[in-house]
PDB file of N, CA and C in Angstrom:
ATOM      1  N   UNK A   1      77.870 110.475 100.599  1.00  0.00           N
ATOM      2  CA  UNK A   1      78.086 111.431  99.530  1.00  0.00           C
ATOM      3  C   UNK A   1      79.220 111.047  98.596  1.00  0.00           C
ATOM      4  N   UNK A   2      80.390 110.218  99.351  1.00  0.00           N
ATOM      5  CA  UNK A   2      81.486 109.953  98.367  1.00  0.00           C
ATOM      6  C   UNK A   2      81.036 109.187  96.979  1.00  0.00           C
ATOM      7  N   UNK A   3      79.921 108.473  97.338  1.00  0.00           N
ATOM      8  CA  UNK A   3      79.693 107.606  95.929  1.00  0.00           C
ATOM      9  C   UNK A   3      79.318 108.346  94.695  1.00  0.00           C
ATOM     10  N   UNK A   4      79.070 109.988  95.090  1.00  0.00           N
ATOM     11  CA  UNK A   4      78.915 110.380  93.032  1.00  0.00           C
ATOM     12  C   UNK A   4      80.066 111.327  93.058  1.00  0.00           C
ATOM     13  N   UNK A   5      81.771 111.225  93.406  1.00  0.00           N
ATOM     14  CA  UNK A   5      82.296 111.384  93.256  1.00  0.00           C
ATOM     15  C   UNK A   5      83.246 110.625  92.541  1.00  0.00           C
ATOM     16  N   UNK A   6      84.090 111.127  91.898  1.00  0.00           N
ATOM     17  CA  UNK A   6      85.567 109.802  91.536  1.00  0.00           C
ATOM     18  C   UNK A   6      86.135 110.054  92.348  1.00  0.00           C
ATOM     19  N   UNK A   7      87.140 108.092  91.952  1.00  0.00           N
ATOM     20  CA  UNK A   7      87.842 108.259  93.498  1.00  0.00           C
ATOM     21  C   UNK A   7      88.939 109.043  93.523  1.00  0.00           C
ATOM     22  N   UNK A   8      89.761 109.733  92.251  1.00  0.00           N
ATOM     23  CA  UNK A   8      90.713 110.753  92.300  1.00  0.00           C
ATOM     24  C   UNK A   8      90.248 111.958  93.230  1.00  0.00           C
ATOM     25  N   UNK A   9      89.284 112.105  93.041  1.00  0.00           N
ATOM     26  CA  UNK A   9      88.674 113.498  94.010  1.00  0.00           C
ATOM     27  C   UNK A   9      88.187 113.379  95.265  1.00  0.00           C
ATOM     28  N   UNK A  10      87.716 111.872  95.517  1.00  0.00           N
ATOM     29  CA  UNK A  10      87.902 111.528  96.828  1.00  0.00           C
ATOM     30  C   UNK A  10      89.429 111.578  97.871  1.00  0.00           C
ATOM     31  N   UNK A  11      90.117 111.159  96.901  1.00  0.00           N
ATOM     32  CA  UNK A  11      91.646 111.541  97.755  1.00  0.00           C
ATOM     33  C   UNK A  11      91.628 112.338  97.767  1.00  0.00           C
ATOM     34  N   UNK A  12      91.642 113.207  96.581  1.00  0.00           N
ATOM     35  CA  UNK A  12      92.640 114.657  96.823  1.00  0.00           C
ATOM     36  C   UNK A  12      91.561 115.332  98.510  1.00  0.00           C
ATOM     37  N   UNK A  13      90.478 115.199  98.791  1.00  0.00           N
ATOM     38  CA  UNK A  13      89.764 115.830  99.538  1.00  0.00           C
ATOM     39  C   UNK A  13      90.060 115.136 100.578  1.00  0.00           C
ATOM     40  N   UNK A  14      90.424 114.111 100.918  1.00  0.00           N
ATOM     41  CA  UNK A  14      90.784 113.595 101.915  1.00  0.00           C
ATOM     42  C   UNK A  14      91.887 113.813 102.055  1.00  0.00           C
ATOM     43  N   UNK A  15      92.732 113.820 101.560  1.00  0.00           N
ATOM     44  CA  UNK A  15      94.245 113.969 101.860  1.00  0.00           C
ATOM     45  C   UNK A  15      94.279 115.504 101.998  1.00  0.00           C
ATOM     46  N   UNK A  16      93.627 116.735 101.566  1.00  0.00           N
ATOM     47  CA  UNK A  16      93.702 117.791 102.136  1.00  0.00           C
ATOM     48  C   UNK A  16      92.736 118.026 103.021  1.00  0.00           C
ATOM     49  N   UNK A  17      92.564 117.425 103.620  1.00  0.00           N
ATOM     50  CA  UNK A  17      91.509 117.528 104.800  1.00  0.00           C
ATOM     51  C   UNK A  17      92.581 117.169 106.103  1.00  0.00           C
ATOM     52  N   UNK A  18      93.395 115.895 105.597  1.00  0.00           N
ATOM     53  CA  UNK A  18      94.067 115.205 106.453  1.00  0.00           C
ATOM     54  C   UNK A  18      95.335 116.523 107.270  1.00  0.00           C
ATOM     55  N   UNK A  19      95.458 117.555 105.780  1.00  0.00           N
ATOM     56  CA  UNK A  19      96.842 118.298 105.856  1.00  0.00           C
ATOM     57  C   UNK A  19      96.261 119.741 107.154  1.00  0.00           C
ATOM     58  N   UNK A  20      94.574 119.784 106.543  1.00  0.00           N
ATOM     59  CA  UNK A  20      94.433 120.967 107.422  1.00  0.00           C
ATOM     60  C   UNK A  20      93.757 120.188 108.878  1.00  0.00           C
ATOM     61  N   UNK A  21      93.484 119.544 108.784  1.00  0.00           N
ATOM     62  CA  UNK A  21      93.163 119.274 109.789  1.00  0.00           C
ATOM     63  C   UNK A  21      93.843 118.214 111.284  1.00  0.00           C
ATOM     64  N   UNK A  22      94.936 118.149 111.701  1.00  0.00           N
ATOM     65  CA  UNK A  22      95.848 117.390 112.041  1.00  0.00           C
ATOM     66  C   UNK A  22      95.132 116.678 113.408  1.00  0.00           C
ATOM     67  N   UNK A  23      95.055 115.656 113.140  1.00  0.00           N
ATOM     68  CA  UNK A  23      94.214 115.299 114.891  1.00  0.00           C
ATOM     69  C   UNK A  23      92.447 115.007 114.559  1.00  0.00           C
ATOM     70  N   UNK A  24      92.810 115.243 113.673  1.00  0.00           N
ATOM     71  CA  UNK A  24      90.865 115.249 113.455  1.00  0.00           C
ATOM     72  C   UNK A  24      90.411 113.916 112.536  1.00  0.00           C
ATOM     73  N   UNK A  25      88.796 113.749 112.634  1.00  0.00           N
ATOM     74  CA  UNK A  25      88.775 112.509 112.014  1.00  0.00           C
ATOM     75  C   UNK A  25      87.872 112.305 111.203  1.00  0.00           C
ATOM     76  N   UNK A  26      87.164 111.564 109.951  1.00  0.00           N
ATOM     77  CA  UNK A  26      86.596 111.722 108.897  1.00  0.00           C
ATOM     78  C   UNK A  26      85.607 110.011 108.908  1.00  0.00           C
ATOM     79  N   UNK A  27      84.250 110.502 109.332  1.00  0.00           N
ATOM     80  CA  UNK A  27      84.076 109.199 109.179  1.00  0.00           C
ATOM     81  C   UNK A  27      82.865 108.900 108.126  1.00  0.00           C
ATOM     82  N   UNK A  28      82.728 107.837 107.379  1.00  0.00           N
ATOM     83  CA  UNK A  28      81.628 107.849 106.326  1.00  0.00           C
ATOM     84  C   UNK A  28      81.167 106.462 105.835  1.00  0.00           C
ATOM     85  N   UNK A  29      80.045 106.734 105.199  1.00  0.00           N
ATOM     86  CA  UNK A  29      79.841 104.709 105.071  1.00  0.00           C
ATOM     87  C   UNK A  29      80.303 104.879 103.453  1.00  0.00           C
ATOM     88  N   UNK A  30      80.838 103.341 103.299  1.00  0.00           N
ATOM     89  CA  UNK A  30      80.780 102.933 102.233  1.00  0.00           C
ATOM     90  C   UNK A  30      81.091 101.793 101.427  1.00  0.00           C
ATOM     91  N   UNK A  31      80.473 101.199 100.318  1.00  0.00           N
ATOM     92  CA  UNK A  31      80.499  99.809 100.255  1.00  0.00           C
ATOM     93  C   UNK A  31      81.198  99.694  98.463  1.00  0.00           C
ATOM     94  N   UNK A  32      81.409  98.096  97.795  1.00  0.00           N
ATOM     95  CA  UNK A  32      82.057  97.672  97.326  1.00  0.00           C
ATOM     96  C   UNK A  32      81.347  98.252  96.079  1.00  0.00           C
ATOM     97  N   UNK A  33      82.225  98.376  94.769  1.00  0.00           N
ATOM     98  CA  UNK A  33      81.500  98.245  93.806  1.00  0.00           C
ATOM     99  C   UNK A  33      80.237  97.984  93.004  1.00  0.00           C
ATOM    100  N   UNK A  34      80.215  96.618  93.641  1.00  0.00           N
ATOM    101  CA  UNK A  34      78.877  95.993  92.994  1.00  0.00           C
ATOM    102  C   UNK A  34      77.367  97.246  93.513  1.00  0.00           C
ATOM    103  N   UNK A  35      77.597  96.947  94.670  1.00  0.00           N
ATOM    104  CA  UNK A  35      76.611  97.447  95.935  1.00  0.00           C
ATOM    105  C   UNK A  35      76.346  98.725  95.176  1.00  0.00           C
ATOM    106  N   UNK A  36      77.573 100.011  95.155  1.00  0.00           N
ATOM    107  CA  UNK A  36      77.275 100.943  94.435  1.00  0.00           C
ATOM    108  C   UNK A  36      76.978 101.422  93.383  1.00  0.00           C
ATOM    109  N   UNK A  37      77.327 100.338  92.497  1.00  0.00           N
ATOM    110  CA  UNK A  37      76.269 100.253  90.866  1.00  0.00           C
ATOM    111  C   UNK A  37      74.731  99.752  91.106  1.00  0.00           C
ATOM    112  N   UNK A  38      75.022  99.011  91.756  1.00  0.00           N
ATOM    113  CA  UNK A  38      73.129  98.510  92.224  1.00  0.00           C
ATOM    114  C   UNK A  38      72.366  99.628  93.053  1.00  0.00           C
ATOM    115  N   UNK A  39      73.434 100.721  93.894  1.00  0.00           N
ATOM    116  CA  UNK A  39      72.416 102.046  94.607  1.00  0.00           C
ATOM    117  C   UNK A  39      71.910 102.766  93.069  1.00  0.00           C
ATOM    118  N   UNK A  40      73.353 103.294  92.129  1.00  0.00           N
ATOM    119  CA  UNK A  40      72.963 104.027  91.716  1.00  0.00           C
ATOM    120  C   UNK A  40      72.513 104.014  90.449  1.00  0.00           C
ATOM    121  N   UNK A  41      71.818 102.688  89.988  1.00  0.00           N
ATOM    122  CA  UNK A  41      71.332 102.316  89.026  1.00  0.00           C
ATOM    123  C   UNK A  41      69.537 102.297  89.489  1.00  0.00           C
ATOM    124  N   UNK A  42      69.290 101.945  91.031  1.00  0.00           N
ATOM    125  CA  UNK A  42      67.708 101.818  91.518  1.00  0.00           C
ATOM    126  C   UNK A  42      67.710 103.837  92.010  1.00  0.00           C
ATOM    127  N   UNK A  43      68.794 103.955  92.965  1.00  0.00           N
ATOM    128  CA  UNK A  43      68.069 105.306  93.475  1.00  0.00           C
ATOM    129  C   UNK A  43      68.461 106.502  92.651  1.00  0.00           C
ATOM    130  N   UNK A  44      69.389 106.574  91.719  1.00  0.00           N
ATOM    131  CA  UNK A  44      69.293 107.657  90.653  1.00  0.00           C
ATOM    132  C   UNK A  44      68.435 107.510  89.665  1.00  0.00           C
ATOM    133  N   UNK A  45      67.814 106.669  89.277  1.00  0.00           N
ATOM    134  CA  UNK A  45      66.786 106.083  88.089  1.00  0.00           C
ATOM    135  C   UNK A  45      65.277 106.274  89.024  1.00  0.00           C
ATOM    136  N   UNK A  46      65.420 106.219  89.940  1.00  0.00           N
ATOM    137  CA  UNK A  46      63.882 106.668  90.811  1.00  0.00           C
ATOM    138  C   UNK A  46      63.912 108.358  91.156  1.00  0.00           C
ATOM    139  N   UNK A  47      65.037 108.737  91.423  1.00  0.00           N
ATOM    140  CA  UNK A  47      65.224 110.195  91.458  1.00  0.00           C
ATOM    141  C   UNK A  47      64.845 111.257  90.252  1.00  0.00           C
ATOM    142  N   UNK A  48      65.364 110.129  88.946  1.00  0.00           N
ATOM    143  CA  UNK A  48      65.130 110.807  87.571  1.00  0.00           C
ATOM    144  C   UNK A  48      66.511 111.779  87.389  1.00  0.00           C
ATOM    145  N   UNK A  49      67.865 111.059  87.904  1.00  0.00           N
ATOM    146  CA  UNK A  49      69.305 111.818  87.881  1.00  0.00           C
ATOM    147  C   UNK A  49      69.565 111.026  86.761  1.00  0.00           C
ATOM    148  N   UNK A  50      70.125 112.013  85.569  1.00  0.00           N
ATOM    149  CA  UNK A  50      71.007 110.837  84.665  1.00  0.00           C
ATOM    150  C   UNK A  50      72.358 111.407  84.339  1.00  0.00           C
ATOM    151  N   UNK A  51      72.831 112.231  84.993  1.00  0.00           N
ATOM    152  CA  UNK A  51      74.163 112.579  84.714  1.00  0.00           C
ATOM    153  C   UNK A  51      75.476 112.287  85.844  1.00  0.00           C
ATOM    154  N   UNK A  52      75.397 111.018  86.551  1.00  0.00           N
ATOM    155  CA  UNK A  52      76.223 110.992  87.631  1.00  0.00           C
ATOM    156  C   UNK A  52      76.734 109.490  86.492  1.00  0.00           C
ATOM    157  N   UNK A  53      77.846 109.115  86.052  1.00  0.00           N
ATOM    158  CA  UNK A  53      78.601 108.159  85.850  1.00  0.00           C
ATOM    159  C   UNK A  53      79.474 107.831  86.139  1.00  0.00           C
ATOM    160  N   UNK A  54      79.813 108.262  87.484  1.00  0.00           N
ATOM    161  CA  UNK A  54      81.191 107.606  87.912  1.00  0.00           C
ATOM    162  C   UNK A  54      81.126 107.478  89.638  1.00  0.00           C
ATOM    163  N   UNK A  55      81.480 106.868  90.322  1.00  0.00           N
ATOM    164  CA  UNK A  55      81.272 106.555  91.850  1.00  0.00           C
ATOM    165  C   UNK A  55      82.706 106.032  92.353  1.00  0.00           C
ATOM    166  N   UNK A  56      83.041 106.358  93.906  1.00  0.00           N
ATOM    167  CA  UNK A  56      83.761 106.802  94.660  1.00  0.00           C
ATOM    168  C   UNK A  56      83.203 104.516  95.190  1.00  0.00           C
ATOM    169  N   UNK A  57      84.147 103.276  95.340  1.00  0.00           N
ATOM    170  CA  UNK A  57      83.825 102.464  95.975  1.00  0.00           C
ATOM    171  C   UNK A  57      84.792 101.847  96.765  1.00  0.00           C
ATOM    172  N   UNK A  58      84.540 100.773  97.990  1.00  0.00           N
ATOM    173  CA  UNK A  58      85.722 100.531  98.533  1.00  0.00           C
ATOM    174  C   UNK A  58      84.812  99.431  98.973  1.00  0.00           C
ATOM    175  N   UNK A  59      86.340  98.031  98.802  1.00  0.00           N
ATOM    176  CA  UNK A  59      86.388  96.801  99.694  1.00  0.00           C
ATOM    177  C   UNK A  59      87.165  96.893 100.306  1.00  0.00           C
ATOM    178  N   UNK A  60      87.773  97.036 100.535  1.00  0.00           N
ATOM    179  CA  UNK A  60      88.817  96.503 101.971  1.00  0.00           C
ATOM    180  C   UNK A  60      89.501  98.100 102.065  1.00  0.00           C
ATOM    181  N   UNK A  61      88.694  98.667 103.032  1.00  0.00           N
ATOM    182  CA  UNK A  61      88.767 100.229 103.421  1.00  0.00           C
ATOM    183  C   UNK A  61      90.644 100.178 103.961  1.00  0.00           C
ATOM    184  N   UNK A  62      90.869  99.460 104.729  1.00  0.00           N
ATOM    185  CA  UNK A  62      92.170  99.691 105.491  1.00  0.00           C
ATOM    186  C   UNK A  62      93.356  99.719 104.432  1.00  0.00           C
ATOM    187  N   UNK A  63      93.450  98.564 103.457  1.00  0.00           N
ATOM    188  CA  UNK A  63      94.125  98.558 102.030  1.00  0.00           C
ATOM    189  C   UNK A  63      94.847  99.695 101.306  1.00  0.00           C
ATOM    190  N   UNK A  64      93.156 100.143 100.772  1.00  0.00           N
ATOM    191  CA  UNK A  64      93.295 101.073  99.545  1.00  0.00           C
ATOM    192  C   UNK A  64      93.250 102.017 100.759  1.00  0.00           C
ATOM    193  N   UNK A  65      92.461 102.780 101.650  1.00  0.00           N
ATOM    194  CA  UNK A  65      92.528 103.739 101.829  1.00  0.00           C
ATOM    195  C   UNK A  65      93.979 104.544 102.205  1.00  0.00           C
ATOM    196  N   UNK A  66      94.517 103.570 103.274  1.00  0.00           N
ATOM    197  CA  UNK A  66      96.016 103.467 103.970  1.00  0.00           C
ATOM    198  C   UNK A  66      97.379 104.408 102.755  1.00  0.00           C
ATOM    199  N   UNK A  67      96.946 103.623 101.698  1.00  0.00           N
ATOM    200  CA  UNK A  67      98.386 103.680 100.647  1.00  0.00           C
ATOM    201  C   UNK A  67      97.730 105.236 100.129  1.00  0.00           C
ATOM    202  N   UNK A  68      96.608 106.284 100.596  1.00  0.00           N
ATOM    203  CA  UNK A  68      96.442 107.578  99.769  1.00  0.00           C
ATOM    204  C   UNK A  68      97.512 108.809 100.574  1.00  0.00           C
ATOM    205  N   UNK A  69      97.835 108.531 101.927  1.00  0.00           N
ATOM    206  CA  UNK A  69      98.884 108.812 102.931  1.00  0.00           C
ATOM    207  C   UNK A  69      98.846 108.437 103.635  1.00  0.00           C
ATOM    208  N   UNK A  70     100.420 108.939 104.461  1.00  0.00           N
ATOM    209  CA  UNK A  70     100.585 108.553 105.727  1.00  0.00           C
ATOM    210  C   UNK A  70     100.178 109.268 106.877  1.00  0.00           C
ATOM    211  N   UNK A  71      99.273 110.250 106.749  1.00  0.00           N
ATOM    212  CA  UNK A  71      98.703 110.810 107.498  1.00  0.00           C
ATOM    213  C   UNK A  71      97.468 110.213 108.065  1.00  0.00           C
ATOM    214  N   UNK A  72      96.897 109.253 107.462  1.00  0.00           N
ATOM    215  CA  UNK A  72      95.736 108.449 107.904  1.00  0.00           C
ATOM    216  C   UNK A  72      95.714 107.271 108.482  1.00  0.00           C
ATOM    217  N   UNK A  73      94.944 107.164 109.056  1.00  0.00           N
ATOM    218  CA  UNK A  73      94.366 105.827 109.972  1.00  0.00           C
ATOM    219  C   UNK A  73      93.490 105.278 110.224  1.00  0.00           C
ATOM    220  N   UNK A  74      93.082 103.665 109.008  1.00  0.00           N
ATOM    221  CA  UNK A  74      91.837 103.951 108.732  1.00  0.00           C
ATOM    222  C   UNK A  74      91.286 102.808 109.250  1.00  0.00           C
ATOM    223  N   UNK A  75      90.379 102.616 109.807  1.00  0.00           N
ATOM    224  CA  UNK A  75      89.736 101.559 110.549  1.00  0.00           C
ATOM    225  C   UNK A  75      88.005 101.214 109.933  1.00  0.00           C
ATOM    226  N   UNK A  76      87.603 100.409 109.935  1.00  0.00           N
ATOM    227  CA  UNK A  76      86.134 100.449 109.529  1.00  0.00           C
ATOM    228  C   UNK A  76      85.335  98.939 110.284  1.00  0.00           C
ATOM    229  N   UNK A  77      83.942  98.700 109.767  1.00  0.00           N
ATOM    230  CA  UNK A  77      82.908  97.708 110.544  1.00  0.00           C
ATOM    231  C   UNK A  77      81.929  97.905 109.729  1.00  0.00           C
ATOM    232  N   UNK A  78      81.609  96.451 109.465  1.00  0.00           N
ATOM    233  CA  UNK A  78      80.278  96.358 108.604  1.00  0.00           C
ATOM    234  C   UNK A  78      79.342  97.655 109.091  1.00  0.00           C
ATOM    235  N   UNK A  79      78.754  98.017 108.198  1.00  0.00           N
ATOM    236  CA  UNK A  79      77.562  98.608 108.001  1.00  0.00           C
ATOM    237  C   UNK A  79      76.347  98.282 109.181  1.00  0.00           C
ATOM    238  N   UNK A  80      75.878  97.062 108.987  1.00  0.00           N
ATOM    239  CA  UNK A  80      74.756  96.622 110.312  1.00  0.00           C
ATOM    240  C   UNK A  80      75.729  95.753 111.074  1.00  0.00           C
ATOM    241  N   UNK A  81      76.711  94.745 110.783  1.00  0.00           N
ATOM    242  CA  UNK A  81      77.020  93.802 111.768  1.00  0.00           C
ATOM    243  C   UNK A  81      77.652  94.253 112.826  1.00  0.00           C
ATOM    244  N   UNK A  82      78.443  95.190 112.379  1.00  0.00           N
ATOM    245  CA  UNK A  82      79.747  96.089 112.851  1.00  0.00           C
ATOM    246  C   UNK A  82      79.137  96.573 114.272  1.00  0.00           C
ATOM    247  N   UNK A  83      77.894  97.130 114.171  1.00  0.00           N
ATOM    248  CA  UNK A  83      76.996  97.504 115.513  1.00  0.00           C
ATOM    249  C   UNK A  83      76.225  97.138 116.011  1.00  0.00           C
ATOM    250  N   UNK A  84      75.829  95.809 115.380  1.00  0.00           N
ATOM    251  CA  UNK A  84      74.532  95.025 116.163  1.00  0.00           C
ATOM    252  C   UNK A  84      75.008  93.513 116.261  1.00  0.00           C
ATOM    253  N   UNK A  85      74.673  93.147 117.829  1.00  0.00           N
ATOM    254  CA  UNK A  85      74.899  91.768 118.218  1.00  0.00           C
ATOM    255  C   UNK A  85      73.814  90.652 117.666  1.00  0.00           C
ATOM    256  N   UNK A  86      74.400  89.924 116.449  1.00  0.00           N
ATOM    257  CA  UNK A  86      72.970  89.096 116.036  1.00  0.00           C
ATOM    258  C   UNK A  86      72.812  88.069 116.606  1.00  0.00           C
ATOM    259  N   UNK A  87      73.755  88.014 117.648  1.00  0.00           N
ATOM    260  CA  UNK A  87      73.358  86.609 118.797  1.00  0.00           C
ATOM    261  C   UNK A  87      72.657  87.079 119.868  1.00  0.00           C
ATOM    262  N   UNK A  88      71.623  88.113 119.633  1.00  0.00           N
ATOM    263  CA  UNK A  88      70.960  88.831 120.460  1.00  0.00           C
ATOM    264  C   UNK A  88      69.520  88.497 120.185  1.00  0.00           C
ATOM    265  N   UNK A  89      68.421  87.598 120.799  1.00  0.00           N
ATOM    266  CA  UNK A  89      67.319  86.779 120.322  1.00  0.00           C
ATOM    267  C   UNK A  89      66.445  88.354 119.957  1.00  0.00           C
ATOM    268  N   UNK A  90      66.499  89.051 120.559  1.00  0.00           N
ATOM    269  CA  UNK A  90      65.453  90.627 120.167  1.00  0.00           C
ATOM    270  C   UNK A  90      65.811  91.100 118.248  1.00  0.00           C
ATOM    271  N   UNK A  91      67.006  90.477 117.995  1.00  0.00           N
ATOM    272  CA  UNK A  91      67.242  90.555 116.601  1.00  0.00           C
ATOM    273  C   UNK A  91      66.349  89.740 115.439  1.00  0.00           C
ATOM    274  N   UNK A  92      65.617  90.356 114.295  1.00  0.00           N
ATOM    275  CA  UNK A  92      64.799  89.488 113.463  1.00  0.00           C
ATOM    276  C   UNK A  92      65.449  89.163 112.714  1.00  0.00           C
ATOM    277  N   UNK A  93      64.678  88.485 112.440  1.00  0.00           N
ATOM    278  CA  UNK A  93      65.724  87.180 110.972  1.00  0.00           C
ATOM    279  C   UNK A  93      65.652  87.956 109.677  1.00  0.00           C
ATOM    280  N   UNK A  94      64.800  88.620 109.569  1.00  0.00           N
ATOM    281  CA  UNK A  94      65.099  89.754 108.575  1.00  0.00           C
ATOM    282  C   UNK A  94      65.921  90.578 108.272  1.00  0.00           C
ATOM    283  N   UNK A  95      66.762  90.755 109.735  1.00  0.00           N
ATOM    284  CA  UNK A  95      67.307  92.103 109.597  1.00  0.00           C
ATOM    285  C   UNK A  95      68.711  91.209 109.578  1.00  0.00           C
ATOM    286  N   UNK A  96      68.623  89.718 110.238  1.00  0.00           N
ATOM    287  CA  UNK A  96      69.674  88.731 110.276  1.00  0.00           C
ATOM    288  C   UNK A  96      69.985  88.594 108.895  1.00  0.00           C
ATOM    289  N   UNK A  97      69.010  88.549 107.771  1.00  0.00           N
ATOM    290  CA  UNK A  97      69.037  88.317 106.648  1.00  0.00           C
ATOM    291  C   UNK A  97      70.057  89.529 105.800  1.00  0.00           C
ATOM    292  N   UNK A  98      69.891  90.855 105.965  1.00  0.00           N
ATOM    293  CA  UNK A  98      70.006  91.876 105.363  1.00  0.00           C
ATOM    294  C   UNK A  98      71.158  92.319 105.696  1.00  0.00           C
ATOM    295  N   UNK A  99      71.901  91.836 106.784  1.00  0.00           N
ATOM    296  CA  UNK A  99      72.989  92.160 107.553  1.00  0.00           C
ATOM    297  C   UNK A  99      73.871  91.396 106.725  1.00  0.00           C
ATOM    298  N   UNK A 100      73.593  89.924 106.434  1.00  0.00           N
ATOM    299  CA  UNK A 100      74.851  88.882 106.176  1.00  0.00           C
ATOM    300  C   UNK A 100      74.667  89.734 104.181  1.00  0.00           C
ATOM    301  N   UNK A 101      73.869  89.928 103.488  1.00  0.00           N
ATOM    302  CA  UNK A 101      73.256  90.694 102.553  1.00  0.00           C
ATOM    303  C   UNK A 101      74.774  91.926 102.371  1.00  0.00           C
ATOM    304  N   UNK A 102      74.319  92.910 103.183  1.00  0.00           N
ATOM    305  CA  UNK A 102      74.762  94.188 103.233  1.00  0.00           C
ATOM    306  C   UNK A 102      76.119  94.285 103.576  1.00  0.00           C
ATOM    307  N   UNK A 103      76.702  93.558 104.636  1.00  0.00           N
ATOM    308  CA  UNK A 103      77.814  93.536 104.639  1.00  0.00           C
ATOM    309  C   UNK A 103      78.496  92.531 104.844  1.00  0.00           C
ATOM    310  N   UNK A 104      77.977  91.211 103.694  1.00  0.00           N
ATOM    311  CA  UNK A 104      79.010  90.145 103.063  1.00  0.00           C
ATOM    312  C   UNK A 104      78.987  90.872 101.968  1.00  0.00           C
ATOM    313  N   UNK A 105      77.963  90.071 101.300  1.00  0.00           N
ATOM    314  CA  UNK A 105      77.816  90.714  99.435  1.00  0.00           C
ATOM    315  C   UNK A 105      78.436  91.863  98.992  1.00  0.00           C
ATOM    316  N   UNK A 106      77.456  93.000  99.716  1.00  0.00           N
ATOM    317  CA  UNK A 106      77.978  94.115  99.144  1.00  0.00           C
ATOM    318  C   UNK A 106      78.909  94.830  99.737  1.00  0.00           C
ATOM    319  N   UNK A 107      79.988  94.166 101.077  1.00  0.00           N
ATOM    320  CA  UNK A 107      80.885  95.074 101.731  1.00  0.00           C
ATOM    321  C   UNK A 107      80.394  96.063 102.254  1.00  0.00           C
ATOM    322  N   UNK A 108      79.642  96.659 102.703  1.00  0.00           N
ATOM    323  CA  UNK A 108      78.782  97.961 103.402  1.00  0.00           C
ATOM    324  C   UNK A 108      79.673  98.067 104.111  1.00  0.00           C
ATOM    325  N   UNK A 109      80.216  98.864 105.001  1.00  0.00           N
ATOM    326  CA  UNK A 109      81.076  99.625 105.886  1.00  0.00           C
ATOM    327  C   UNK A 109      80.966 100.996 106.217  1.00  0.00           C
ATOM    328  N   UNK A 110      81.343 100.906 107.580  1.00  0.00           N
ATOM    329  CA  UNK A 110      81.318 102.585 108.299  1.00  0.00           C
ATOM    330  C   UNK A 110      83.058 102.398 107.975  1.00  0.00           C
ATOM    331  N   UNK A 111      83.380 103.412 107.963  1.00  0.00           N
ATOM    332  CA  UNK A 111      84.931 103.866 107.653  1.00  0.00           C
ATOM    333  C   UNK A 111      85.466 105.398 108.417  1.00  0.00           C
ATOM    334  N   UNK A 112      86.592 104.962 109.200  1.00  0.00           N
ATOM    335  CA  UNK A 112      86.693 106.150 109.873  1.00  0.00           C
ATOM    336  C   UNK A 112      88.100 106.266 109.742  1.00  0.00           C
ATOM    337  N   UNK A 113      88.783 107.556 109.927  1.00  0.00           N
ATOM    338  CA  UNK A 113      89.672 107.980 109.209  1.00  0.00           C
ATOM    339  C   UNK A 113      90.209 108.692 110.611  1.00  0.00           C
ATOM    340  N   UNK A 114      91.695 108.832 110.830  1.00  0.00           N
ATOM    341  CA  UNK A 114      92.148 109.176 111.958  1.00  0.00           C
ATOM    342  C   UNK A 114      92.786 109.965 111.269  1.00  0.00           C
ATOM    343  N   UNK A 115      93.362 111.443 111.100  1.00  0.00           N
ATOM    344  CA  UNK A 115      94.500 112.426 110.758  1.00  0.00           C
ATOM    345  C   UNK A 115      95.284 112.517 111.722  1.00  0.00           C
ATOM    346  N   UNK A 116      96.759 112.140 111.309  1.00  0.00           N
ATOM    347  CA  UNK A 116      97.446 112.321 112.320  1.00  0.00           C
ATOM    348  C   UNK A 116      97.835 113.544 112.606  1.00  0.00           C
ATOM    349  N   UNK A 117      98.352 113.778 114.068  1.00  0.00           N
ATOM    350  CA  UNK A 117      98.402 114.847 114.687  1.00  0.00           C
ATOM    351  C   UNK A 117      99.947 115.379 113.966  1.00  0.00           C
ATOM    352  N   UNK A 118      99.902 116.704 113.932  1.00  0.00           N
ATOM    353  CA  UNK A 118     101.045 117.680 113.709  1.00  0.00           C
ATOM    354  C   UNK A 118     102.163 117.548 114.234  1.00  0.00           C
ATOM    355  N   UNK A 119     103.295 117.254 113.397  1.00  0.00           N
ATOM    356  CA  UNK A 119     104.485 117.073 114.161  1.00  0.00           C
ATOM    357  C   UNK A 119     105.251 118.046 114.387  1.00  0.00           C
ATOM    358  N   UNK A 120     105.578 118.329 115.427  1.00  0.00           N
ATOM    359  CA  UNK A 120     106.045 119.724 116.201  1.00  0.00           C
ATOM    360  C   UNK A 120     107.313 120.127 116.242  1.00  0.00           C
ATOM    361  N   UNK A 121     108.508 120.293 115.675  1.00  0.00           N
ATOM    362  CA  UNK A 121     109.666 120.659 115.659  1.00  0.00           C
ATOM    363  C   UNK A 121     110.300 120.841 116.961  1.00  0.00           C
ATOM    364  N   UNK A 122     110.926 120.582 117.452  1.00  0.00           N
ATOM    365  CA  UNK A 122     111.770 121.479 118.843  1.00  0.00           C
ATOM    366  C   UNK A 122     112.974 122.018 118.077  1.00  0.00           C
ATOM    367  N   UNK A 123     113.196 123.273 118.709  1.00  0.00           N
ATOM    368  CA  UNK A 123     114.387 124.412 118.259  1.00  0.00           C
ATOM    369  C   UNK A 123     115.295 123.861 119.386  1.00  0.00           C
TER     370      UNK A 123
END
């Protein structure tokens, strides 16, 4: 969903998510620029959407995401590689194909977000 957002409004929602929610965690896919002009140029143009011009993208999730606060902790894994062993012979060369595709090229990523827990005062 983050991609027909901007990314100003992606923080602010994350970073108040981070504030109410202390301990909790936010996880979502998402890939590089390119990748997301190429979704939303084929699947908003097949949908028949023409008012979304601006998208939410990320390469190097740990980077950019890290510097929106210090309340987060952000870890991520390709999209297909991240969860599938392709030195596994039951794997097709197709999907071998679409993997090095999806998350070289276009950075694809699962992205997960740690809120840190509430810091507790002692009196």
């Amino acid at each position: 969903m983050f991609y027909y957002f901007l990314t100003p409004q992606v923080k602010a929602l994350v970073c108040a998510m981070a504030e109410a929610f202390p301990g909790g965690k936010l996880v979502f896919d998402a890939a590089n620029r390119k990748a997301v002009k190429l979704m939303l140029k084929t699947w908003l143009k097949d949908a028949e959407i023409k008012d979304v011009g601006a998208y939410f993208a990320v390469s190097d999730a740990k980077r950019e995401l890290s510097a929106w606060s210090d309340k987060l902790r952000v870890s991520s894994r390709g999209y297909m590689l991240g969860y599938n062993d392709l030195r596994n012979q039951n794997v097709r060369k197709f999907f071998r194909f679409l993997s090095k595709v999806g998350d070289g090229m276009m950075n694809m990523q699962i992205v997960r977000l740690d809120f840190a827990k509430e810091i507790t005062k002692h009196e």
